[in-house]
N, C-alpha and C. Protein backbone atom coordinates (compact mmCIF):
# COMPACT_ATOMS: atom_id res chain seq x y z
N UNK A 1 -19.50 88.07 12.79
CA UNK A 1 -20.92 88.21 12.58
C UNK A 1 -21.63 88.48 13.90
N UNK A 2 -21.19 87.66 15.18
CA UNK A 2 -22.00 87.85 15.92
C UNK A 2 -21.27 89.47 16.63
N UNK A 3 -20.57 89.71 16.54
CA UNK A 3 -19.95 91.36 17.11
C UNK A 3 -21.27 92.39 16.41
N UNK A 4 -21.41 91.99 15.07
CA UNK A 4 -22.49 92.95 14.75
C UNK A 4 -23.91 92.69 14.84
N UNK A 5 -23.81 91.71 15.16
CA UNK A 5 -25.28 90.90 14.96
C UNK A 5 -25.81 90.71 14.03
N UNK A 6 -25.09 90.09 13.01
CA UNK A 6 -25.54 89.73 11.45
C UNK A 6 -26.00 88.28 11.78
N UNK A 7 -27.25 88.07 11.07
CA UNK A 7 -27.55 86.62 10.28
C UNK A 7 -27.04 86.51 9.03
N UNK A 8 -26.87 87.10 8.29
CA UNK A 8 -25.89 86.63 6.99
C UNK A 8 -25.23 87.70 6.17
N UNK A 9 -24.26 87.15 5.64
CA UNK A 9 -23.20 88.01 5.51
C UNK A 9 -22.29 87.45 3.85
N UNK A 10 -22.84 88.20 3.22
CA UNK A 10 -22.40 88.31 1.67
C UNK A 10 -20.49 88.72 1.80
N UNK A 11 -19.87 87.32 1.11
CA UNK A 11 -18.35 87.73 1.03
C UNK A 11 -18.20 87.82 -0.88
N UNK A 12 -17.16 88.84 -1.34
CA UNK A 12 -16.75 88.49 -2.54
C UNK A 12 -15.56 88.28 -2.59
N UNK A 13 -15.06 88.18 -3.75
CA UNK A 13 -13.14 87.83 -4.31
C UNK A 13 -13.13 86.77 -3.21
N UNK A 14 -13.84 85.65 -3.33
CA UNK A 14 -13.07 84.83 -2.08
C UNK A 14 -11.84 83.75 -2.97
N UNK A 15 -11.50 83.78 -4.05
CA UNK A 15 -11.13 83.18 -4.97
C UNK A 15 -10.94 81.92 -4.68
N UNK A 16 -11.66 81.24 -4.51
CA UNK A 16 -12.41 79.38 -3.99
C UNK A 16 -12.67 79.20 -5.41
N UNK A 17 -12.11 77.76 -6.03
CA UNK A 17 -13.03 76.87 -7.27
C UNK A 17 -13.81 75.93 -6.49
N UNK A 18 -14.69 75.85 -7.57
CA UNK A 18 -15.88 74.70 -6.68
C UNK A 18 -17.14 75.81 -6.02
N UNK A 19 -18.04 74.75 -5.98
CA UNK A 19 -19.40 74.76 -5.13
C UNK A 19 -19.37 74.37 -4.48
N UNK A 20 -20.07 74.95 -3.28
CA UNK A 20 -19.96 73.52 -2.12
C UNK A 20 -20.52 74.61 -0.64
N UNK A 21 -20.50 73.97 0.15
CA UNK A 21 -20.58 74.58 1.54
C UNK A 21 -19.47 74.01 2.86
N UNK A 22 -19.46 74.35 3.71
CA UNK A 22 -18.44 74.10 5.21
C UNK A 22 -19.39 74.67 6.17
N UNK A 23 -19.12 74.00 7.08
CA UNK A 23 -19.52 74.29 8.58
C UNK A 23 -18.30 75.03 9.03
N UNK A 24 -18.15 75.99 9.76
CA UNK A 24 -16.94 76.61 10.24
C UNK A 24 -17.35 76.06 11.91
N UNK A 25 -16.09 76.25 12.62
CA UNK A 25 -15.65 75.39 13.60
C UNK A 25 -16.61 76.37 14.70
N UNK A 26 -16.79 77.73 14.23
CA UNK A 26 -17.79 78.96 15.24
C UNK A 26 -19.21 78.54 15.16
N UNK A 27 -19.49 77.62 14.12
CA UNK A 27 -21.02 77.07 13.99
C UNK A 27 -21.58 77.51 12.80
N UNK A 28 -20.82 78.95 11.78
CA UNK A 28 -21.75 79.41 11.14
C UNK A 28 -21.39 78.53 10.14
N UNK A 29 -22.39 78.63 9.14
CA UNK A 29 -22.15 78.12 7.56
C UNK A 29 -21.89 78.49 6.18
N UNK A 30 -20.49 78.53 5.68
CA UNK A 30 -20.51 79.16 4.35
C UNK A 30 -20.90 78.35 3.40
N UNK A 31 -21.49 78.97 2.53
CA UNK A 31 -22.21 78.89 1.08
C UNK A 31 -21.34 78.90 0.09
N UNK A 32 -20.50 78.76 -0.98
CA UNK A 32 -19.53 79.22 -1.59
C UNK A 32 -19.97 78.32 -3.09
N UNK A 33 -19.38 79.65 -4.07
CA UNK A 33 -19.17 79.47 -4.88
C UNK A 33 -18.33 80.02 -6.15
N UNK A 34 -17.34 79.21 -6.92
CA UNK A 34 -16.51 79.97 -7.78
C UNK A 34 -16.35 79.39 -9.12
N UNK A 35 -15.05 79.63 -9.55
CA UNK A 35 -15.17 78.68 -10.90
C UNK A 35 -15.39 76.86 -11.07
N UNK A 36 -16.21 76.51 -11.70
CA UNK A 36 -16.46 75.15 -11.64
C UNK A 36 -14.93 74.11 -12.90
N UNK A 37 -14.36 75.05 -13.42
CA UNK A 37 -13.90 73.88 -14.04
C UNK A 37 -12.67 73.47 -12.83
N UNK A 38 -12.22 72.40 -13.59
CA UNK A 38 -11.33 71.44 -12.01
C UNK A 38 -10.16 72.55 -12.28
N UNK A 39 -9.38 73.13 -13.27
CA UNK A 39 -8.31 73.40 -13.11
C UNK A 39 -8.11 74.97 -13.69
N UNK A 40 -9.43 75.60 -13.22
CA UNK A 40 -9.53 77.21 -13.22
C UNK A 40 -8.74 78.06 -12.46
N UNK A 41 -8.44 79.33 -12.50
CA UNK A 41 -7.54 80.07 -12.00
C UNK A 41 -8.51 80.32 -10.78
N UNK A 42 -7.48 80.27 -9.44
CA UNK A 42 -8.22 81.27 -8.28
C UNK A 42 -8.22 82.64 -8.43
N UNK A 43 -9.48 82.92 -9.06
CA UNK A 43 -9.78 84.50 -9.13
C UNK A 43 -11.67 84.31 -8.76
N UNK A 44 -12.20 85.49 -8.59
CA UNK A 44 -13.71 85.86 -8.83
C UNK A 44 -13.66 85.07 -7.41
N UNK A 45 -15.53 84.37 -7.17
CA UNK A 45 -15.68 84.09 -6.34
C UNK A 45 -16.38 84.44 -5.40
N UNK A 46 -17.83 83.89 -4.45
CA UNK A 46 -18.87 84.88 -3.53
C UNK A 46 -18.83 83.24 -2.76
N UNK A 47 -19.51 84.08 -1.48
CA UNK A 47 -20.24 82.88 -0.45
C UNK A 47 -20.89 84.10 0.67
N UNK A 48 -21.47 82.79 0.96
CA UNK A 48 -22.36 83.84 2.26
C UNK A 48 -22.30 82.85 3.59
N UNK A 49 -22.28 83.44 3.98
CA UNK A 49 -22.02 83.02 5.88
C UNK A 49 -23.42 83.42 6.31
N UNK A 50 -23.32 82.40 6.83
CA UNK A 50 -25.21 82.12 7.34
C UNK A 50 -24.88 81.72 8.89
N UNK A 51 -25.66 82.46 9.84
CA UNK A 51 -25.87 81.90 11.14
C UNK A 51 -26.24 80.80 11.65
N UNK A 52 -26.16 80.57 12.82
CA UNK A 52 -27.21 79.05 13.14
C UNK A 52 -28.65 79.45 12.84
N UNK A 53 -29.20 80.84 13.13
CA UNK A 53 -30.35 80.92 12.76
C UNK A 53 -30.77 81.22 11.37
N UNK A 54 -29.92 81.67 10.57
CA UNK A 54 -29.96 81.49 8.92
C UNK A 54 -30.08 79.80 8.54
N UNK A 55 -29.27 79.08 9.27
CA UNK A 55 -29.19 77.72 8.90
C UNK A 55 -30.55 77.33 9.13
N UNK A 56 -31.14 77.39 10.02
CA UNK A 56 -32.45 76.61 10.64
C UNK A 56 -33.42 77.12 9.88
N UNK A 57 -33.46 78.22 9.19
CA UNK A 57 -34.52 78.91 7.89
C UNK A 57 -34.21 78.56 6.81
N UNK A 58 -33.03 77.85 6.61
CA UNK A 58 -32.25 77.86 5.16
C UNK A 58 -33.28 76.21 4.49
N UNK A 59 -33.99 77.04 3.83
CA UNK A 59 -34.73 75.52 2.73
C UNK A 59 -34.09 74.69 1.08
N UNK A 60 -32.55 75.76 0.96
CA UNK A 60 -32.54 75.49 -0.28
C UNK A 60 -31.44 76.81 -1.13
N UNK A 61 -30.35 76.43 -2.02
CA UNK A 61 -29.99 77.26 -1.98
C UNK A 61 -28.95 76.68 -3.47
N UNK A 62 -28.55 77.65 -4.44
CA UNK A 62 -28.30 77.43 -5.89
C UNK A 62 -27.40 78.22 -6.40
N UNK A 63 -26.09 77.93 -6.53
CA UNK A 63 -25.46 78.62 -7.54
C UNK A 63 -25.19 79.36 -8.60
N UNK A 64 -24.71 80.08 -8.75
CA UNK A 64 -25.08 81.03 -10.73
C UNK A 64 -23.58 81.21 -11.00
N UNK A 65 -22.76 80.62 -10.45
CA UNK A 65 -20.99 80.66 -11.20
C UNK A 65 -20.41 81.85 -10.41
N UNK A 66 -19.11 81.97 -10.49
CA UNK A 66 -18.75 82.17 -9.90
C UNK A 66 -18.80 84.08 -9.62
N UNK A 67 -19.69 84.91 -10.05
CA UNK A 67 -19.39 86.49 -10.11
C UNK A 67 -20.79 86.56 -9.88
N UNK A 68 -21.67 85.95 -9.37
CA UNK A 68 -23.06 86.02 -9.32
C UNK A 68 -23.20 85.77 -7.80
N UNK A 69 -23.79 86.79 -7.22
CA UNK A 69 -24.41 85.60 -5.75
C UNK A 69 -25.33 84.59 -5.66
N UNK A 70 -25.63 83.74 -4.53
CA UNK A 70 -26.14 82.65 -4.74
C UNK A 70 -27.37 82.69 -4.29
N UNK A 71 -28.46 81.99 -5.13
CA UNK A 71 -29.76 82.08 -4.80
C UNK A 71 -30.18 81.49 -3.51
N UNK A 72 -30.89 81.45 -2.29
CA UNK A 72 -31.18 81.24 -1.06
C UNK A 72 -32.58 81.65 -0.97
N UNK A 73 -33.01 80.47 -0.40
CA UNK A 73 -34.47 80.14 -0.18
C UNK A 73 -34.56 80.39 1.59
N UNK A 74 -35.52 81.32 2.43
CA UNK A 74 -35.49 80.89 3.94
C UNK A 74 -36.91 80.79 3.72
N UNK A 75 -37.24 79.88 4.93
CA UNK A 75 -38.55 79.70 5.59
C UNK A 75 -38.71 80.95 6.28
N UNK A 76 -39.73 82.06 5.73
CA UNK A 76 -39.91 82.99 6.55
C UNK A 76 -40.68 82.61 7.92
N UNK A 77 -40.90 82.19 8.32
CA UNK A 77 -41.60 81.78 9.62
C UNK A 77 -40.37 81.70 10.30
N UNK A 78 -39.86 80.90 10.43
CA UNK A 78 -38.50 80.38 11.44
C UNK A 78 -37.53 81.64 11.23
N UNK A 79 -36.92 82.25 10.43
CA UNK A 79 -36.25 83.26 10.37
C UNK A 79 -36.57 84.91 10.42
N UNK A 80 -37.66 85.23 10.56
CA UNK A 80 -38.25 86.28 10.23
C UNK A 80 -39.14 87.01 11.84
C-alpha cells in the first residue's frame, strides 16, 4: 500500500470464515469478512486494508456476508 500510496485497499476471494478485523504487524488494518457459519467452506470472501490514516478516520464499519463489501463510515475531516 504504501509503494503506491493507497489509504485503502479493497481485497476479494480472500476465502477467510468469520468477521472480524487484525492489525497487521506493518500497522495497517484489515477489515474482513466471509462466511459466518462455524463450519462453511473456504471460498468467497472481501476485506479492506485500511492505513494508519484510514484507521484514525475510521468511525464505524459493517458487514453484508461474505460476496458483498463492507460498509465503512470515515470522519471526513480527519481523512479527507
Amino acid at each position: 500500500m504504501r509503494r503506491y500510496n493507497l489509504e485503502v485497499l479493497g481485497i476479494s476471494e480472500t476465502h477467510w470464515t468469520q468477521v472480524g478485523q487484525q492489525r497487521l504487524t506493518s500497522g495497517e488494518l484489515l477489515l474482513y469478512s466471509g462466511h459466518e457459519e462455524e463450519h462453511a467452506p473456504h471460498t468467497q470472501g472481501v476485506a479492506l486494508m485500511l492505513s494508519k490514516q484510514a484507521q484514525n478516520a475510521l468511525t464505524g464499519w459493517e458487514s453484508h456476508g461474505q460476496r458483498i463489501i463492507i460498509t465503512v463510515d470515515f470522519n471526513e475531516e480527519i481523512f479527507i
